[in-house]
Each structure stands twice: as structure tokens, then as C-alpha cells.
C-alpha atoms as a PDB file:
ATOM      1  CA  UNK A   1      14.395  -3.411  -5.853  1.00  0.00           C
ATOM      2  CA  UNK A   2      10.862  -2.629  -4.967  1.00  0.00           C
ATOM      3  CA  UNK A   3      10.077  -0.953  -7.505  1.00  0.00           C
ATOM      4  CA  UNK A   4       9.754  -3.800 -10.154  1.00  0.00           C
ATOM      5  CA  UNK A   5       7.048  -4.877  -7.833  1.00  0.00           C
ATOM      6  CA  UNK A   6       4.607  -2.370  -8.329  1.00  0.00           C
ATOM      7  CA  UNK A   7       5.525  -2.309 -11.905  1.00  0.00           C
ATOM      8  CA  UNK A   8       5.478  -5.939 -12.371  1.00  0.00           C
ATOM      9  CA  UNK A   9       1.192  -5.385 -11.031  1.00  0.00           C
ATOM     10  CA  UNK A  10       1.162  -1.797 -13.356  1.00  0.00           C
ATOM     11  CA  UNK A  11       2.007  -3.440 -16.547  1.00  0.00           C
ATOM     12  CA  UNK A  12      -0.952  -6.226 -16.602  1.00  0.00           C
ATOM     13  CA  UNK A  13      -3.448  -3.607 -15.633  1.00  0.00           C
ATOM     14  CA  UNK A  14      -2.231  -1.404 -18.651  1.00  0.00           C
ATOM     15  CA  UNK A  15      -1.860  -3.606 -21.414  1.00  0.00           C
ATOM     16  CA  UNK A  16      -5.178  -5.550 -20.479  1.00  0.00           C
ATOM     17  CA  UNK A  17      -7.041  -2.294 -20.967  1.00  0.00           C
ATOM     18  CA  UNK A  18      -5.167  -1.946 -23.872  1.00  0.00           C
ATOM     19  CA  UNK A  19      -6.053  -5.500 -25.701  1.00  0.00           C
ATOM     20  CA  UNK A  20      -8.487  -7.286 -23.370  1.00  0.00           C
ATOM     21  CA  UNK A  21     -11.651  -7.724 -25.402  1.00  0.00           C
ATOM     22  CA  UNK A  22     -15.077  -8.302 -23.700  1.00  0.00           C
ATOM     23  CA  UNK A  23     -15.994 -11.355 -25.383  1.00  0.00           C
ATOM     24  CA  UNK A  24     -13.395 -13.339 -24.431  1.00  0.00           C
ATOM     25  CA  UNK A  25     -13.588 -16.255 -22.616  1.00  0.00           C
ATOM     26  CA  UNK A  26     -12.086 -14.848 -19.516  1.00  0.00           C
ATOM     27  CA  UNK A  27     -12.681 -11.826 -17.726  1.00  0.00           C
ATOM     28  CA  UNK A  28     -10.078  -9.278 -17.902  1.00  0.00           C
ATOM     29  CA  UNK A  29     -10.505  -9.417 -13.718  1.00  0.00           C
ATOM     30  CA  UNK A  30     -10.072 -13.246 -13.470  1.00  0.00           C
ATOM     31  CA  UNK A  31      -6.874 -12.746 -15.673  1.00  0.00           C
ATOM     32  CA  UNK A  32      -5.440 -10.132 -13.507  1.00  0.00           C
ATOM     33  CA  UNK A  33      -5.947 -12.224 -10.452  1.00  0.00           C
ATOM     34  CA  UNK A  34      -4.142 -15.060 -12.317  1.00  0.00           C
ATOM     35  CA  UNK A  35      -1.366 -12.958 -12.950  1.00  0.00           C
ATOM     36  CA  UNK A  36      -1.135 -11.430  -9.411  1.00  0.00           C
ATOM     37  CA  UNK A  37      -0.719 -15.300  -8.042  1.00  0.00           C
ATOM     38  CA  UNK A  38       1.752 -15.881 -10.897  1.00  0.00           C
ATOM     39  CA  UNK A  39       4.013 -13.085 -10.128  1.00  0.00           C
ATOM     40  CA  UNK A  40       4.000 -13.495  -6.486  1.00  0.00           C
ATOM     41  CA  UNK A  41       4.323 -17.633  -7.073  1.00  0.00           C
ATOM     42  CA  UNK A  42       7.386 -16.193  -9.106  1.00  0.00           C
ATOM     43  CA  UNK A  43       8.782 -13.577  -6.410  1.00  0.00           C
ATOM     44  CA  UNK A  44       9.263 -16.218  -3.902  1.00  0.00           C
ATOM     45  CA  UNK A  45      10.393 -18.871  -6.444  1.00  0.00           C
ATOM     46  CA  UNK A  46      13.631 -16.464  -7.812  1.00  0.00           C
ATOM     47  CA  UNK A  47      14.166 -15.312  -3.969  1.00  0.00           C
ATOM     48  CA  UNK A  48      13.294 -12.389  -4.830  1.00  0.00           C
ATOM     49  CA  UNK A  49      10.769 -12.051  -1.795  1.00  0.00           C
ATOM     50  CA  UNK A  50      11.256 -13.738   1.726  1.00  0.00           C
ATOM     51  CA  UNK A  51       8.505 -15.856   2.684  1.00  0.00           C
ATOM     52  CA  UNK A  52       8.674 -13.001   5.907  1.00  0.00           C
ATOM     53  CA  UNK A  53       7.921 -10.787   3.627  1.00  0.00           C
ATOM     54  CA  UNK A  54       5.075 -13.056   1.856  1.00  0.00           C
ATOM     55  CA  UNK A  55       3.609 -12.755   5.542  1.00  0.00           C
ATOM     56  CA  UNK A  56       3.111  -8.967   5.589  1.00  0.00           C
ATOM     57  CA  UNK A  57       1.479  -9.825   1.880  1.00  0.00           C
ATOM     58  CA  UNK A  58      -0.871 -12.327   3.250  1.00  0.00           C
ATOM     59  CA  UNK A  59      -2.377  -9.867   6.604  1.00  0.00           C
ATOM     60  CA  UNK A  60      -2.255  -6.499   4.314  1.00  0.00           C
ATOM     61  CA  UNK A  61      -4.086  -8.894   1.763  1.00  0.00           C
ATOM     62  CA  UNK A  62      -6.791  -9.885   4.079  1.00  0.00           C
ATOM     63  CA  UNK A  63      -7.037  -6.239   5.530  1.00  0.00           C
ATOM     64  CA  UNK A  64      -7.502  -4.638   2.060  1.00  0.00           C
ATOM     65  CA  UNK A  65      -9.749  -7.214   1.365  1.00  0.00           C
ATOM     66  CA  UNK A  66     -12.196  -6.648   4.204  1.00  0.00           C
ATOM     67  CA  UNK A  67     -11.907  -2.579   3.608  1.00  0.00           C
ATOM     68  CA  UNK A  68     -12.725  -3.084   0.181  1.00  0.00           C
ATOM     69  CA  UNK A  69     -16.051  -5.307   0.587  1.00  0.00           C
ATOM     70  CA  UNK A  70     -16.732  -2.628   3.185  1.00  0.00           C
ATOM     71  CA  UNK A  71     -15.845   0.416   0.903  1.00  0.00           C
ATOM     72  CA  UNK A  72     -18.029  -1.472  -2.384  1.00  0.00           C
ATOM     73  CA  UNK A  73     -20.809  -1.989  -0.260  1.00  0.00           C
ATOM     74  CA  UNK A  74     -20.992   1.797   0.775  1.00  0.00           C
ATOM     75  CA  UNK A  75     -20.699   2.643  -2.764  1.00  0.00           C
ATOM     76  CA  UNK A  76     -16.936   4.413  -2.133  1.00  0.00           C
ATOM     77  CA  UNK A  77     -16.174   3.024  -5.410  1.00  0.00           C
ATOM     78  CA  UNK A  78     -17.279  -0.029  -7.960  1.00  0.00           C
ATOM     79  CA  UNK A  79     -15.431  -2.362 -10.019  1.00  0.00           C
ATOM     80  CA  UNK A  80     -17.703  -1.828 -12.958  1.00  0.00           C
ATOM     81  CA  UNK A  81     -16.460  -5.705 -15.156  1.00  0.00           C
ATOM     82  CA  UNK A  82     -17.724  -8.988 -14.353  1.00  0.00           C
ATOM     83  CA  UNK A  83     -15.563 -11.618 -12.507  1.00  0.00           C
ATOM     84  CA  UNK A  84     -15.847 -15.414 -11.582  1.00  0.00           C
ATOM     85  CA  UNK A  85     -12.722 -14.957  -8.578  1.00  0.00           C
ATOM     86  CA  UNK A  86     -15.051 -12.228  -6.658  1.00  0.00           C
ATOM     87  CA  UNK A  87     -16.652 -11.598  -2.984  1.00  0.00           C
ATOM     88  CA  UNK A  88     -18.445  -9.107  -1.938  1.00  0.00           C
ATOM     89  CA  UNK A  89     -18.579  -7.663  -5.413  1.00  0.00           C
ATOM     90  CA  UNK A  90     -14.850  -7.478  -5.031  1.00  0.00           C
ATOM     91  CA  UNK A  91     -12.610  -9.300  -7.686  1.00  0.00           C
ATOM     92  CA  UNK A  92      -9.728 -11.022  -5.807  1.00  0.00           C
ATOM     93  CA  UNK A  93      -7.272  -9.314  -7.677  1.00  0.00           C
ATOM     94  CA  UNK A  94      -7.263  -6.001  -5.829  1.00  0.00           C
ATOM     95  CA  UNK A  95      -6.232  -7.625  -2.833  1.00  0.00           C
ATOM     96  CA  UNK A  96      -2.420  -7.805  -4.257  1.00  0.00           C
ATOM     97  CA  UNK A  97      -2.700  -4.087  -4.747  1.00  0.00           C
ATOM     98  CA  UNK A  98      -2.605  -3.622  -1.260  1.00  0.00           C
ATOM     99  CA  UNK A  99      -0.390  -6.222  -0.871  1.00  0.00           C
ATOM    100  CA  UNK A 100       2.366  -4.801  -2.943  1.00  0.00           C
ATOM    101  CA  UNK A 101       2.260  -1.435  -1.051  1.00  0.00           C
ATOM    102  CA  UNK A 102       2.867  -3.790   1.839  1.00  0.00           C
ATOM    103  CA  UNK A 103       5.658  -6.297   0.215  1.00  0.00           C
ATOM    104  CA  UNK A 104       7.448  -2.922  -1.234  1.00  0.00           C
ATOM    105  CA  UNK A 105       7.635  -1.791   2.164  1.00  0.00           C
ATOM    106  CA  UNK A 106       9.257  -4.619   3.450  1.00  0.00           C
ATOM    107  CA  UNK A 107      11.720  -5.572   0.690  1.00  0.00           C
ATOM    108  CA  UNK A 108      12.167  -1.568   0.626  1.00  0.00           C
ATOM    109  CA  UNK A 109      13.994  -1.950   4.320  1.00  0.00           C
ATOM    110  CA  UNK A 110      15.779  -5.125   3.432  1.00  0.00           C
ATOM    111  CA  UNK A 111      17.440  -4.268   0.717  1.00  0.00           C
ATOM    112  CA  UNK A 112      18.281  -0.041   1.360  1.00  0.00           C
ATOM    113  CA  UNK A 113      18.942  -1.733   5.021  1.00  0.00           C
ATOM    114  CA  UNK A 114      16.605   0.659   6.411  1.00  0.00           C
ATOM    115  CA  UNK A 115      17.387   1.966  10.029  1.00  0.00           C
ATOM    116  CA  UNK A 116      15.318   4.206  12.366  1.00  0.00           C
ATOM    117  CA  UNK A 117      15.838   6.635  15.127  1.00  0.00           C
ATOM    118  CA  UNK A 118      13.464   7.894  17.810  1.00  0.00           C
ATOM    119  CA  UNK A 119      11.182   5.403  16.675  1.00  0.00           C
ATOM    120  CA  UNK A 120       8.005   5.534  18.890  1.00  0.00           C
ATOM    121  CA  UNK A 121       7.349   1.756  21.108  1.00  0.00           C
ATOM    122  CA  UNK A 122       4.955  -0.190  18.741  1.00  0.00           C
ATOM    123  CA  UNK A 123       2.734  -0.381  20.548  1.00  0.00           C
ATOM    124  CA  UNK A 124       1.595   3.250  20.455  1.00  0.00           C
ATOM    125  CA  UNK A 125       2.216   2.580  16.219  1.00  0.00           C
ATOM    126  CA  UNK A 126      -0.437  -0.278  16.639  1.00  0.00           C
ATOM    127  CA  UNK A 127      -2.931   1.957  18.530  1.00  0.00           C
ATOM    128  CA  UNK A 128      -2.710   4.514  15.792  1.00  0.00           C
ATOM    129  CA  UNK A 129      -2.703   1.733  13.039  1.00  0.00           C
ATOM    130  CA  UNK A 130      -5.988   0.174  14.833  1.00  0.00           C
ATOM    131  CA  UNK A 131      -7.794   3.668  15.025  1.00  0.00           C
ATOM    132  CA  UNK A 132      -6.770   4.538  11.350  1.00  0.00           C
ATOM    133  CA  UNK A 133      -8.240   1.792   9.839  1.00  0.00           C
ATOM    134  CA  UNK A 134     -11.469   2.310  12.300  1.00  0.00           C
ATOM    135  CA  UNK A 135     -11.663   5.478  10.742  1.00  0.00           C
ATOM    136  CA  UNK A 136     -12.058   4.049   7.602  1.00  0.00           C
ATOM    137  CA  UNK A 137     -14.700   2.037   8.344  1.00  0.00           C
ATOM    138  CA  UNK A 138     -16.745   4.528  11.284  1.00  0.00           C
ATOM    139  CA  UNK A 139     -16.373   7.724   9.286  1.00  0.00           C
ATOM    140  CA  UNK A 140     -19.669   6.468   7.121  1.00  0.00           C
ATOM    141  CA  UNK A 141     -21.437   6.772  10.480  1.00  0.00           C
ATOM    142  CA  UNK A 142     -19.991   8.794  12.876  1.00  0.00           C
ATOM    143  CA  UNK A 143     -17.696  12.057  12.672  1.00  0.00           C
ATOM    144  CA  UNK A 144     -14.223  11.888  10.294  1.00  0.00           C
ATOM    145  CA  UNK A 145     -11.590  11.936  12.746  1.00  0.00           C
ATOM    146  CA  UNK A 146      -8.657  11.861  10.669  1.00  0.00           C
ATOM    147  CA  UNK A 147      -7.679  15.784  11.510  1.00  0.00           C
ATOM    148  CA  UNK A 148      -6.663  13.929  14.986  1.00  0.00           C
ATOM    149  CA  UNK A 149      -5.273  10.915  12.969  1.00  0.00           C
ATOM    150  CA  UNK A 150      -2.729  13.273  10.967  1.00  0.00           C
ATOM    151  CA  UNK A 151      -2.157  15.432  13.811  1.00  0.00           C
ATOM    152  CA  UNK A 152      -0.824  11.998  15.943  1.00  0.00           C
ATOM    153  CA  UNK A 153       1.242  10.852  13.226  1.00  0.00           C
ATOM    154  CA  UNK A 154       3.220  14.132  13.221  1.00  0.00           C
ATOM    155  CA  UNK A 155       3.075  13.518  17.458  1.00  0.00           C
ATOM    156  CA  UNK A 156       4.402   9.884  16.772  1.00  0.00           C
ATOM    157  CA  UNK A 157       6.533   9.934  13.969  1.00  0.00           C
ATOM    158  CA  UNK A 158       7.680  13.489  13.911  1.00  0.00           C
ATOM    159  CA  UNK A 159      11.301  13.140  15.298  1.00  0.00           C
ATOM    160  CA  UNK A 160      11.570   9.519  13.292  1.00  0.00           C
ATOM    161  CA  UNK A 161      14.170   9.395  10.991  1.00  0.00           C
ATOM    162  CA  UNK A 162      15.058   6.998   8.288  1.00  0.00           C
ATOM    163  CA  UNK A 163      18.461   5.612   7.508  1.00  0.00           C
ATOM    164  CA  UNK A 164      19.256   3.977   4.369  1.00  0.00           C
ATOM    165  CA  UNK A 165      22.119   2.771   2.313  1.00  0.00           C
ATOM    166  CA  UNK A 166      21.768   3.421  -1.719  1.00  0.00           C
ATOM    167  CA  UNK A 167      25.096   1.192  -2.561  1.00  0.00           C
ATOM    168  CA  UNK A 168      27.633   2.451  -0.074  1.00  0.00           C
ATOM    169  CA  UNK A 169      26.377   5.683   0.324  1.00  0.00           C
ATOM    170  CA  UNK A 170      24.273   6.037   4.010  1.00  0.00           C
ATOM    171  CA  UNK A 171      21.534   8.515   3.573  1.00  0.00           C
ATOM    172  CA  UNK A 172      18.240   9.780   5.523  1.00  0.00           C
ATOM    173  CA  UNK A 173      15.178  11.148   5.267  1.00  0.00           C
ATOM    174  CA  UNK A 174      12.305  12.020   7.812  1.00  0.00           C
ATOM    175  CA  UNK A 175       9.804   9.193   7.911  1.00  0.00           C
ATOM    176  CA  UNK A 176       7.170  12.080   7.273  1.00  0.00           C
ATOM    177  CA  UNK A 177       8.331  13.228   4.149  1.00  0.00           C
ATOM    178  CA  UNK A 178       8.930   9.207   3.467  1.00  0.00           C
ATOM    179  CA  UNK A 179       4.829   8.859   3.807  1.00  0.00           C
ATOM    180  CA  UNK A 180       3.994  12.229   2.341  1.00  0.00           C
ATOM    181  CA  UNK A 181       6.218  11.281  -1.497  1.00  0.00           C
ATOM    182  CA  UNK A 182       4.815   7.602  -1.100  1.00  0.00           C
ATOM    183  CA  UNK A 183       1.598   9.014  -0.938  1.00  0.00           C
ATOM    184  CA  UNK A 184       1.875  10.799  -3.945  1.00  0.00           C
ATOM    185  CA  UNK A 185       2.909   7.712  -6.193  1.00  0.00           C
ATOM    186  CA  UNK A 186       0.151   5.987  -4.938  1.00  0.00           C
ATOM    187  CA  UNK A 187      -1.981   8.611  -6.132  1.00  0.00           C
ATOM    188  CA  UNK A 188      -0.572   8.347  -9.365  1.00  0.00           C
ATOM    189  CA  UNK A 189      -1.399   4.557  -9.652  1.00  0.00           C
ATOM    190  CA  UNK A 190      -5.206   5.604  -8.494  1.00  0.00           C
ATOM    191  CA  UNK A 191      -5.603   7.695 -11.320  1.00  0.00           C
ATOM    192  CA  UNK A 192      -3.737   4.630 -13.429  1.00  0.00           C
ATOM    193  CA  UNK A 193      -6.226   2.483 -12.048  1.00  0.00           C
ATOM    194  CA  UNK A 194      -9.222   4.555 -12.351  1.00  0.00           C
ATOM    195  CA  UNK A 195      -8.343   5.439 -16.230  1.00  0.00           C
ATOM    196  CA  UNK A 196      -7.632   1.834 -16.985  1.00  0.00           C
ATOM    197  CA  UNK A 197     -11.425   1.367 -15.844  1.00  0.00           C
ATOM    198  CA  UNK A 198     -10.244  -1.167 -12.740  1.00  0.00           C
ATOM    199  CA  UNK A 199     -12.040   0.243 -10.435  1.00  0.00           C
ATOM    200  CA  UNK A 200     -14.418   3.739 -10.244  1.00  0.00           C
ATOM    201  CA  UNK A 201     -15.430   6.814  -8.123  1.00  0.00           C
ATOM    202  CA  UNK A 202     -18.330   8.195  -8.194  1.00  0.00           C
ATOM    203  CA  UNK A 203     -19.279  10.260 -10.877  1.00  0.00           C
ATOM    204  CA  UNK A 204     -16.066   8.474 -13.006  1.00  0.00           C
ATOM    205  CA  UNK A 205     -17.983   6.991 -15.738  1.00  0.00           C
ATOM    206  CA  UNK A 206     -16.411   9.768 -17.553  1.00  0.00           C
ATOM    207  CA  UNK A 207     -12.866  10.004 -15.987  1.00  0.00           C
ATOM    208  CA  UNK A 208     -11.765  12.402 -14.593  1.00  0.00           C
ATOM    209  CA  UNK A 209      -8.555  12.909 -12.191  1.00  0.00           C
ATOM    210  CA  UNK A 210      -8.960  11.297  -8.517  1.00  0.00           C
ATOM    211  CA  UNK A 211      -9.017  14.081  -6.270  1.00  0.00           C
ATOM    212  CA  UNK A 212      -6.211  15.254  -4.034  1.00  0.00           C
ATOM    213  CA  UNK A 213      -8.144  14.540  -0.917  1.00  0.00           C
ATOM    214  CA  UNK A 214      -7.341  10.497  -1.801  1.00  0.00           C
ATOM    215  CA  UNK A 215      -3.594  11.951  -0.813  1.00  0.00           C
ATOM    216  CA  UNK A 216      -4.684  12.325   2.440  1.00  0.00           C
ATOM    217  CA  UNK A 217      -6.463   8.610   2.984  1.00  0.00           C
ATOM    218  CA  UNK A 218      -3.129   6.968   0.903  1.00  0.00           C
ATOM    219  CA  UNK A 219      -0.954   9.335   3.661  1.00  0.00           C
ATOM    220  CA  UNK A 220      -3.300   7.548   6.623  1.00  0.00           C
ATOM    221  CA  UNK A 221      -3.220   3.937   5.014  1.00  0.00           C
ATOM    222  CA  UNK A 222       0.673   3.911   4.849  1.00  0.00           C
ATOM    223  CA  UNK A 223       0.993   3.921   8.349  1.00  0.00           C
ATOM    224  CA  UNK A 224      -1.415   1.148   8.615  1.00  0.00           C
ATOM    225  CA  UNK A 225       0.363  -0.369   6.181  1.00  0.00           C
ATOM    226  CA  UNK A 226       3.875   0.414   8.087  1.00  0.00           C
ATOM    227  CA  UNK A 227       2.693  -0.712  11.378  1.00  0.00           C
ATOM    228  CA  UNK A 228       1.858  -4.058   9.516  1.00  0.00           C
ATOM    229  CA  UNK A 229       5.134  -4.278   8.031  1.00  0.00           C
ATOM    230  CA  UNK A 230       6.843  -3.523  11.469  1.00  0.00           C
ATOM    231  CA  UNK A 231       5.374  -7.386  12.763  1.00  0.00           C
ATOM    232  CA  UNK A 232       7.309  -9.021  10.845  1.00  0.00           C
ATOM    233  CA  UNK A 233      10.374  -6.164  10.072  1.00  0.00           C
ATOM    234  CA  UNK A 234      10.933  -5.118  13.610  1.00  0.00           C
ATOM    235  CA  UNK A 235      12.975  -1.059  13.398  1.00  0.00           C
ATOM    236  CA  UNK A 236      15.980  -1.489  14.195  1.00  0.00           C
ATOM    237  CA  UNK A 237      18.099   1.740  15.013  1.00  0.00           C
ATOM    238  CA  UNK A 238      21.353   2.812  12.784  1.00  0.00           C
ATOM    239  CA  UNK A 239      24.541   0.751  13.443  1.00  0.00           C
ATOM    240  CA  UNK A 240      27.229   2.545  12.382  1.00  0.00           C
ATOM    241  CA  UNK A 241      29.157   5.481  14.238  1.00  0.00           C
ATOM    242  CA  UNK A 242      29.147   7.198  11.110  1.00  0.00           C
ATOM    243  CA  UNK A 243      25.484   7.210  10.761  1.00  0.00           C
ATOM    244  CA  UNK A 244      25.094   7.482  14.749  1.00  0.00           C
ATOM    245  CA  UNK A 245      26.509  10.745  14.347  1.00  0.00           C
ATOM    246  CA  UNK A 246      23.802  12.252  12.591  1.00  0.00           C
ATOM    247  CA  UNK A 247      21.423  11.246  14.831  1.00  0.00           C
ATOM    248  CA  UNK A 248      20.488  14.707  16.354  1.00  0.00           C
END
């Protein structure tokens, strides 16, 4: 499941804020990046990730990277704790963050053999992806455009629907309200992250709950993160009549 993914990079950040002293010999940072490499080293190991799917880890890794030297620099948020395994004043750690959103998407569709109709040609997904991330970037100069950026992903994705099996059961949900609940948890792990003292917003020195706006950049990044996915997990529509059925 994908879930014991994102719980598997939880759990370290948890417990090491819960017993990780300062004057030990390594930095609380340094050990999280050791155990990011050790439980990926171990996901591929036990087959329990594709080395397909270690793919979409390795580009969403280098993306979040580059966003997040970007992001420090502007001062969008600090990692406040010294670290050895660092560029750009970023520890290397938080790379696999963004990496597990992107693994969990693609073990997600292997293993609930995820199907999709009306699925928009990718390479109007990969314009949107390209001008999302942009965003991220040109918003700290020029105006926020990501009013136009939600209102395309309704245009694009609106009529996408998701097929899934949970055991033998076939289910679906719109891809919208797929991005919209993913969103959510991710929020949740912010605030994890943020209380845990991983990384800070402004003004978080005494924390305080991540705002609800961060919903909306999460809701943006998962389709950049999607699109990603989608290089390596191409959509493919539902197979069975059963399911074909329901595809009004």
C-alpha cells in the first residue's frame, strides 16, 4: 500500500523531535537523510517499489529540490537546524518528501490498478504541469496566476474519472475530488512538519497552524506531481465492460 510510505518518512520525523538531542554527534537533519536513503534502499530491495517507480522518485526529487533552494532563498520558509548533507541551505532530506508524494502516486495506480476516462492528451497535462511550477517560481516577481491555474485544472481534468479496484470491488471517484482530499493530508503532514520544527513559516517560531491557503499550492503541486507520475505510468482507460458501463 502507499500509505506505509508516507508513514514509513512520518515516523523518523516524529520520534527524532521526540529524542534527538542537540549535542549529538549527528544532526537530527543528516540522520533523517540517512534514513530516507535507507528506506528507499529498502523499498526497492523487498520489491516493494519498481525501479519505474524509483524513476518518478528521482525527477520529483530533483524538482522539489530546485523549488526548495528557490523557496529558502526567498525566505518562503527556513529549515532552522544545522546539517552537513545540505545545498542551498536545504538539507537533502526534504527532497524524499516530495518524492514520496510522487512514489505514492505511482504505487497508488499499480496496486488499486488505477484506470482513467476522458483523460485530457498529455501533452496539454504537461503544459499545465510546466506553467504550475512557473508559477511557483514567477509569482515572487510578477502577478499570482494560479486563479487561471485552478480554473484550467477544472477545464482539463473536470470530466476525468478515476477507476480503481479495492480487492475485487471496482470503484471511482472524480480525479478532482482525488486532488482536493490528497491535498488535505498533505496539509496535515505540513503542520506535522512545521510542529516537529523541520522546517518553518514565517512568523512560526512560535507554531502556529499552517494556513489553509497552503491547500491551495498542495492542490496545484499534485498535478505537477501527477503529470510527473504520468511519464513513467502512462493512463490507461478502464478495461472491463462492467466498469465501461459507468463511464457516462
Amino acid at each position: 500500500m502507499g500509505l506505509p510510505l508516507r508513514r514509513a518518512h512520518a515516523r523518523p520525523i516524529i520520534l527524532t523531535k521526540l529524542f534527538w538531542q542537540p549535542d549529538w554527534p549527528l544532526h537530527r537533519y543528516d540522520a533523517l537523510f540517512l534514513m530516507a536513503l535507507a528506506i528507499q534502499f529498502a523499498f526497492l530491495l523487498l520489491k516493494m517499489e519498481t525501479l519505474e517507480e524509483a524513476k518518478v522518485i528521482l525527477i520529483y526529487h530533483l524538482v522539489g529540490r530546485a523549488m526548495e533552494i528557490f523557496k529558502v532563498h526567498m525566505g518562503s520558509w527556513t529549515y532552522p537546524e544545522e546539517a552537513l548533507f545540505r545545498i542551498g541551505g536545504v538539507p537533502l532530506f526534504s527532497g524524499f518528501m516530495y518524492a514520496s508524494v510522487g512514489s505514492y502516486m505511482a504505487r497508488a495506480i499499480r496496486i488499486f490498478d488505477m484506470r482513467f476516462t476522458h483523460y485530457p492528451p498529455f501533452w496539454t497535462t504537461a503544459v499545465l504541469a510546466l506553467a504550475i511550477y512557473a508559477n511557483f517560481y514567477a509569482h515572487h516577481y510578477l502577478p499570482d496566476i494560479r486563479i487561471v491555474l485552478f480554473a484550467a485544472t477544472v477545464l482539463l481534468f473536470g470530466r476525468v474519472r478515476i477507476y480503481y479496484t479495492v480487492e475485487t470491488t471496482p470503484r471511482w471517484m472524480p480525479l478532482l475530488l482525488a486532488a482536493f482530499l490528497t491535498s488535505i493530508f498533505l496539509w496535515i503532514a505540513e503542520n506535522i512538519g512545521t510542529a516537529t520544527g523541520v522546517w518553518l513559516y514565517p512568523g512560526q517560531r512560535t507554531w502556529h497552524m499552517v494556513p489553509f491557503t497552503k491547500l491551495g499550492s498542495w492542490y496545484l503541486l499534485l498535478y505537477v506531481s501527477f503529470v510527473l507520475v504520468t511519464i513513467v505510468c502512462r493512463p490507461l482507460p478502464p478495461g472491463p465492460p462492467e466498469i465501461r458501463q459507468g463511464q457516462a
